[in-house]
Protein backbone atom coordinates (compact mmCIF):
# COMPACT_ATOMS: atom_id res chain seq x y z
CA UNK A 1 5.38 -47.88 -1.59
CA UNK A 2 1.80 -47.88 -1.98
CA UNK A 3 -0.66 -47.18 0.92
CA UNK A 4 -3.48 -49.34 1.04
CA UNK A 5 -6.86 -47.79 0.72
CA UNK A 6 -10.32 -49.50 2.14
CA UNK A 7 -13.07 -49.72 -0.29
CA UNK A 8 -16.43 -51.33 1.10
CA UNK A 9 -18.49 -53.19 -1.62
CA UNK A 10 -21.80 -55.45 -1.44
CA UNK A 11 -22.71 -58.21 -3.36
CA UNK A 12 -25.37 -57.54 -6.26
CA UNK A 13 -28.27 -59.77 -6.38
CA UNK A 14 -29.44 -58.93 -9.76
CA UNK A 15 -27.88 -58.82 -13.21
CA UNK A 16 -28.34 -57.46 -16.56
CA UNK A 17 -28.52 -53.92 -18.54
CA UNK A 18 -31.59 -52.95 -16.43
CA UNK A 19 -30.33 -53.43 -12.65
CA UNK A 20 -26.45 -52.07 -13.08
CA UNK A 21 -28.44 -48.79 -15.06
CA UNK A 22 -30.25 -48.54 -11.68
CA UNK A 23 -27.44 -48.58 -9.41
CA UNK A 24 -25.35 -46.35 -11.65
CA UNK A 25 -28.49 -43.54 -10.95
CA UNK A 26 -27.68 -44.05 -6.88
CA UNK A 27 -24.26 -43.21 -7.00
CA UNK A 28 -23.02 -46.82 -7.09
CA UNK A 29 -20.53 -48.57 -9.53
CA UNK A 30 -21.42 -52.06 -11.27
CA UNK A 31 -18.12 -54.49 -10.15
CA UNK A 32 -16.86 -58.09 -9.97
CA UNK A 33 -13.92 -59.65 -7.45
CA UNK A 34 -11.95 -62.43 -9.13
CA UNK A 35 -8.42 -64.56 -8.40
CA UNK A 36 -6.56 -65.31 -5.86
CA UNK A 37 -8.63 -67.38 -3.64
CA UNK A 38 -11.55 -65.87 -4.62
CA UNK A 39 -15.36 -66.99 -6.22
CA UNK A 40 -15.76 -64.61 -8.92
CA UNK A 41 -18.73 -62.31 -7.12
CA UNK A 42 -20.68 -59.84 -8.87
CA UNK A 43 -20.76 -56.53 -6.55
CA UNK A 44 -21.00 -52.82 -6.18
CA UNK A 45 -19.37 -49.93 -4.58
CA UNK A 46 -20.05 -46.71 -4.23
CA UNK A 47 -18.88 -44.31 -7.00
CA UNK A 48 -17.34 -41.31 -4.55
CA UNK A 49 -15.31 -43.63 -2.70
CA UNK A 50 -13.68 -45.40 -5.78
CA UNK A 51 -12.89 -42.33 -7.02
CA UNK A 52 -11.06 -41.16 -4.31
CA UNK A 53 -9.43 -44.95 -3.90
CA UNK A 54 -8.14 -44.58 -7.60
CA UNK A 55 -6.69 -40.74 -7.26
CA UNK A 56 -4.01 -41.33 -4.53
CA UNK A 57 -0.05 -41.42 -5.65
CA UNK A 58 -0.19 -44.41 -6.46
CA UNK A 59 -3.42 -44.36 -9.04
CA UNK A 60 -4.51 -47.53 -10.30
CA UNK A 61 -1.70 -49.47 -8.97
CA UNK A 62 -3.10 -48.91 -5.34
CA UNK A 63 -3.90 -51.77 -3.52
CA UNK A 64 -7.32 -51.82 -2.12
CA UNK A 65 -8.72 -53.44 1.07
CA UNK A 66 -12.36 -54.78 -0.23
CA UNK A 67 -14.45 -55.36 2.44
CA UNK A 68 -17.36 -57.65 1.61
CA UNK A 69 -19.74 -59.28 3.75
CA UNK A 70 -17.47 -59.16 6.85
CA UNK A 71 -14.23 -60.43 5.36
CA UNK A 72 -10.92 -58.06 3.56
CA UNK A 73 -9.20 -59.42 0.16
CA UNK A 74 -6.64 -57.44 -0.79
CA UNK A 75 -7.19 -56.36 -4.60
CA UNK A 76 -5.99 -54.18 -7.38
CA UNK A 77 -8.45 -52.29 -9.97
CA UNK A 78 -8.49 -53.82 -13.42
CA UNK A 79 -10.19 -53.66 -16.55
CA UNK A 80 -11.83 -49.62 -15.89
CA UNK A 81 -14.65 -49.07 -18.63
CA UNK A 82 -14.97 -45.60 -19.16
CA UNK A 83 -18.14 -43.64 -20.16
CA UNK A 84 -17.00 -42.10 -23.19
CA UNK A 85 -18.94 -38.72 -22.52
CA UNK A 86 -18.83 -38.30 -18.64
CA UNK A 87 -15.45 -39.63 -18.35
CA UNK A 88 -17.26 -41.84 -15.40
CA UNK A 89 -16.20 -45.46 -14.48
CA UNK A 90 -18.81 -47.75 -15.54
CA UNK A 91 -17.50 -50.85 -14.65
CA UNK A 92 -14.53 -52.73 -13.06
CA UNK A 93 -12.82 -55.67 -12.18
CA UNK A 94 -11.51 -56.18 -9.05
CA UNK A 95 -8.08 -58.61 -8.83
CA UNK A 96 -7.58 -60.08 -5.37
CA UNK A 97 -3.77 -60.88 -5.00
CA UNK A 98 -1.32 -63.01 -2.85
CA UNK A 99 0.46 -60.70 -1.00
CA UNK A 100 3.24 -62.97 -0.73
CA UNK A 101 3.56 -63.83 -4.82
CA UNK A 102 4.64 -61.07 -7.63
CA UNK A 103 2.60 -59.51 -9.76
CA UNK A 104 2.71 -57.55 -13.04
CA UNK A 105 2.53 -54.01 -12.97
CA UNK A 106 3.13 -51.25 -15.05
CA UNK A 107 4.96 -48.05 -12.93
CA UNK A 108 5.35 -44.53 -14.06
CA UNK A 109 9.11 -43.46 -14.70
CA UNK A 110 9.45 -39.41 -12.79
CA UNK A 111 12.50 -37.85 -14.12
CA UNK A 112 14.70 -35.82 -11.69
CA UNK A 113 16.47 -33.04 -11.49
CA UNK A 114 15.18 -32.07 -14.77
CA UNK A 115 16.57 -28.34 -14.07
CA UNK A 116 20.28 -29.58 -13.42
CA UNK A 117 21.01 -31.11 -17.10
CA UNK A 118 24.10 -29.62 -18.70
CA UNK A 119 23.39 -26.60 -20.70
CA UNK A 120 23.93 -27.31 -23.98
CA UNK A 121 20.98 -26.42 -25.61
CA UNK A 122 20.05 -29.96 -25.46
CA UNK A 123 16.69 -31.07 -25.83
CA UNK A 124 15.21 -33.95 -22.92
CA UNK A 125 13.49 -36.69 -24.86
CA UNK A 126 11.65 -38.97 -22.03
CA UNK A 127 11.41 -41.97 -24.66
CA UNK A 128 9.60 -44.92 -21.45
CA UNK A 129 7.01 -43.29 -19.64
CA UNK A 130 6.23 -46.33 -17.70
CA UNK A 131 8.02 -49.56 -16.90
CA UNK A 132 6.23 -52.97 -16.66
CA UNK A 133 8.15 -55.04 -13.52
CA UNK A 134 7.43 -58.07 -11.49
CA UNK A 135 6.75 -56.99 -7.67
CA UNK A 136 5.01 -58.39 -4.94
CA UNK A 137 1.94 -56.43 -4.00
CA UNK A 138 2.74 -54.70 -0.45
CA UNK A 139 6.15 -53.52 -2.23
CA UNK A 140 4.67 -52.07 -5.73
CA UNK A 141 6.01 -48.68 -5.61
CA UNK A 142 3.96 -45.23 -6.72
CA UNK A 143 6.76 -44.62 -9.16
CA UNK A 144 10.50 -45.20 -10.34
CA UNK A 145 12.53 -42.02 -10.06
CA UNK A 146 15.36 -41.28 -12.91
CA UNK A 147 17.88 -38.90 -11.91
CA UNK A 148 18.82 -36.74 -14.65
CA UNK A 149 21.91 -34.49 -13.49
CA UNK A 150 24.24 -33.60 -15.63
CA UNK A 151 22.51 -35.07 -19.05
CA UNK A 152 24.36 -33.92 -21.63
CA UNK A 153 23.58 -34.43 -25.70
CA UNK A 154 24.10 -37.71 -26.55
CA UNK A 155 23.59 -39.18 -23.03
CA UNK A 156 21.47 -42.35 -22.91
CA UNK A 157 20.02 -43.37 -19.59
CA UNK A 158 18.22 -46.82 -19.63
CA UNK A 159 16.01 -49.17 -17.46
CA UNK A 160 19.05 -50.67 -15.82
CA UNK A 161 19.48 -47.02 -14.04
CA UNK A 162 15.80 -47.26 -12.77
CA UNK A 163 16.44 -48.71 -8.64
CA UNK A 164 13.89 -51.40 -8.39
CA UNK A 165 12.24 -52.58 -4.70
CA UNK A 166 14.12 -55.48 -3.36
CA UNK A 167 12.93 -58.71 -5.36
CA UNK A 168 11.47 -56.75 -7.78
CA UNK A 169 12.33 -57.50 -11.60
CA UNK A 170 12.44 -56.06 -14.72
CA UNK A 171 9.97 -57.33 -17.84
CA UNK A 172 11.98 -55.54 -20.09
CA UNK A 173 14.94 -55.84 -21.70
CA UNK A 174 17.03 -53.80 -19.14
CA UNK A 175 19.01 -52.08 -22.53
CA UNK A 176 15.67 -50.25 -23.52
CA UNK A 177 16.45 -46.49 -23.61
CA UNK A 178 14.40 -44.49 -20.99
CA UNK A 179 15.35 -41.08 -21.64
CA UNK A 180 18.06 -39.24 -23.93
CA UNK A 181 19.61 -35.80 -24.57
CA UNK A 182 19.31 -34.68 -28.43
CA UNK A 183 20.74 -31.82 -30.29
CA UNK A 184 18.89 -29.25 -31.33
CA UNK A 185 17.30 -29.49 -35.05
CA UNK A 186 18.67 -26.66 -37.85
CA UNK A 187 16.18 -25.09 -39.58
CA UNK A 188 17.79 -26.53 -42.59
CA UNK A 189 17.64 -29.76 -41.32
CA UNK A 190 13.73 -29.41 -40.07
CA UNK A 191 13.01 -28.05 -43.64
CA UNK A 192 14.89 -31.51 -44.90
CA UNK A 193 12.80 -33.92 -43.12
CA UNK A 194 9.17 -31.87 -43.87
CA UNK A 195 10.57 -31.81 -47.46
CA UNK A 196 11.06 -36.01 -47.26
CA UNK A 197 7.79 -36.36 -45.64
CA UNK A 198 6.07 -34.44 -48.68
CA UNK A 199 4.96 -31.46 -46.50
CA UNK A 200 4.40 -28.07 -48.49
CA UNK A 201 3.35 -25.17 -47.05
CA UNK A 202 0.58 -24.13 -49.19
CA UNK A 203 -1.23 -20.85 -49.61
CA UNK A 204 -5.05 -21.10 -47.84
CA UNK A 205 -7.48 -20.62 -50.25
CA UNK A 206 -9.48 -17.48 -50.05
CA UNK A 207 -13.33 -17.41 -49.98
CA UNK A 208 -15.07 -14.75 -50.43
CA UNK A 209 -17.97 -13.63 -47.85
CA UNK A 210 -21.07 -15.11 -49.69
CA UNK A 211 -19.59 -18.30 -50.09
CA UNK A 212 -18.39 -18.14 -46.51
CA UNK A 213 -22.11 -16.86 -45.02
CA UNK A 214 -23.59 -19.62 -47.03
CA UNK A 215 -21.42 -22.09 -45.23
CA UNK A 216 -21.80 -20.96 -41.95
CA UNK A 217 -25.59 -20.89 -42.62
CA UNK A 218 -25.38 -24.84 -43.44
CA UNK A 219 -23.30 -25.82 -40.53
CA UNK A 220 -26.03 -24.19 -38.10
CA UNK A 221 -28.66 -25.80 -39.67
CA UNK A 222 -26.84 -29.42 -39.11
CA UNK A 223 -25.91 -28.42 -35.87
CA UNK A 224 -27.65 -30.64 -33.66
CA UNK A 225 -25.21 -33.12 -31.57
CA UNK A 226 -27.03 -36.88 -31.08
CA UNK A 227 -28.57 -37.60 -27.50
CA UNK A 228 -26.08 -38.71 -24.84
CA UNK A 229 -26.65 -42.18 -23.69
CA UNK A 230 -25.36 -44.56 -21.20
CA UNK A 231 -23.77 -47.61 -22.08
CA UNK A 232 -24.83 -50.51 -19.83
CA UNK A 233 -23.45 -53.77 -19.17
CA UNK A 234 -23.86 -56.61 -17.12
């Protein structure tokens, strides 16, 4: 199941583009606390410590302890915007939850045994990477293991072979195919399907070295990459 991580936050006293740029530059991340018995409360936490909150096991589906202004509300990260450069979290939303009432969450699917299918020649075809259930929060689980002994081609394993936590549910149709063993493809038959899709394998076209130096000399000469800048919100 998911450990709980502690996250401390404070409340931000100022809005707009100009104030969440500023904390961004001290390390901090721009935040708001909504739901379950909550005011919705603009805040901020530091960026370091969300970080490590979001890389445990469990990674966004770990339940956080925020600790604001002296009291603890159990939450779970939403809504992450990304910078689209620095690959930084900009922004989030943090979803306090009744730890006695489910929620929806999506959990990775781990295939086992991977080594122990029958060999065949088969190929393993993970078709459901994750599975969307209905848990309560103190029993989400880091992942769903799918033990794959024994696979042969033309074995189907589907959600209904996923073991959920106790009360847990499925939102999705238990019948959905999770993973499968196919057959090899011929070369005949791989040459049949590129043929349908109206793949050819054409000859490259040559270019002879002025043409090419010519190019290259254009490309440098447009080389220059626009000016990285942040994108702020409120």
């Amino acid at each position: 199941m998911s450990k709980q991580v502690s996250l401390s936050a404070e409340p931000r006293t100022e809005l707009g583009k100009g104030p969440t740029g500023r904390l961004r530059r001290t390390g901090r991340v721009p935040a708001i606390v909504y739901g379950y018995e909550v005011e919705p409360t603009a805040l901020h936490v530091d960026a370091l410590e969300l970080y490590h909150a979001l890389h445990t096991e469990a990674g966004r589906n770990v339940m956080i302890r925020l600790e604001l202004a002296g009291d603890t509300t159990l939450v779970f990260a939403r809504d992450l915007q990304i910078h689209p450069v620095r690959q930084e979290v900009v922004h989030v939303d943090f979803l306090a939850v009744d730890r006695n009432a489910q929620i929806s969450v999506e959990i990775p699917v781990h295939l086992e045994n991977e080594d122990e299918t029958v060999d065949d020649d088969g190929i393993l075809n993970q078709v459901l990477h994750t599975v969307p259930i209905a848990v309560k929060p103190l029993d989400v689980p880091n992942y769903l293991g799918l033990d794959v002994t024994g696979m042969a081609i033309g074995d189907v394993k589907r959600v209904s072979d996923l073991t959920l936590p106790d009360g847990a549910e499925f939102e999705i149709d238990p019948e959905r195919t999770v993973v499968t063993i196919n057959a090899p493809m011929s070369e005949e038959a791989l040459e049949a399907l590129e043929a349908d899709a109206g793949v050819e394998a054409d000859e490259p076209e040559l270019v002879d070295a002025e043409d090419a130096d010519a190019t290259e000399g254009e490309s440098e000469a447009d080389g220059d990459a626009p000016a990285d800048g942040d994108n702020d919100e409120s």
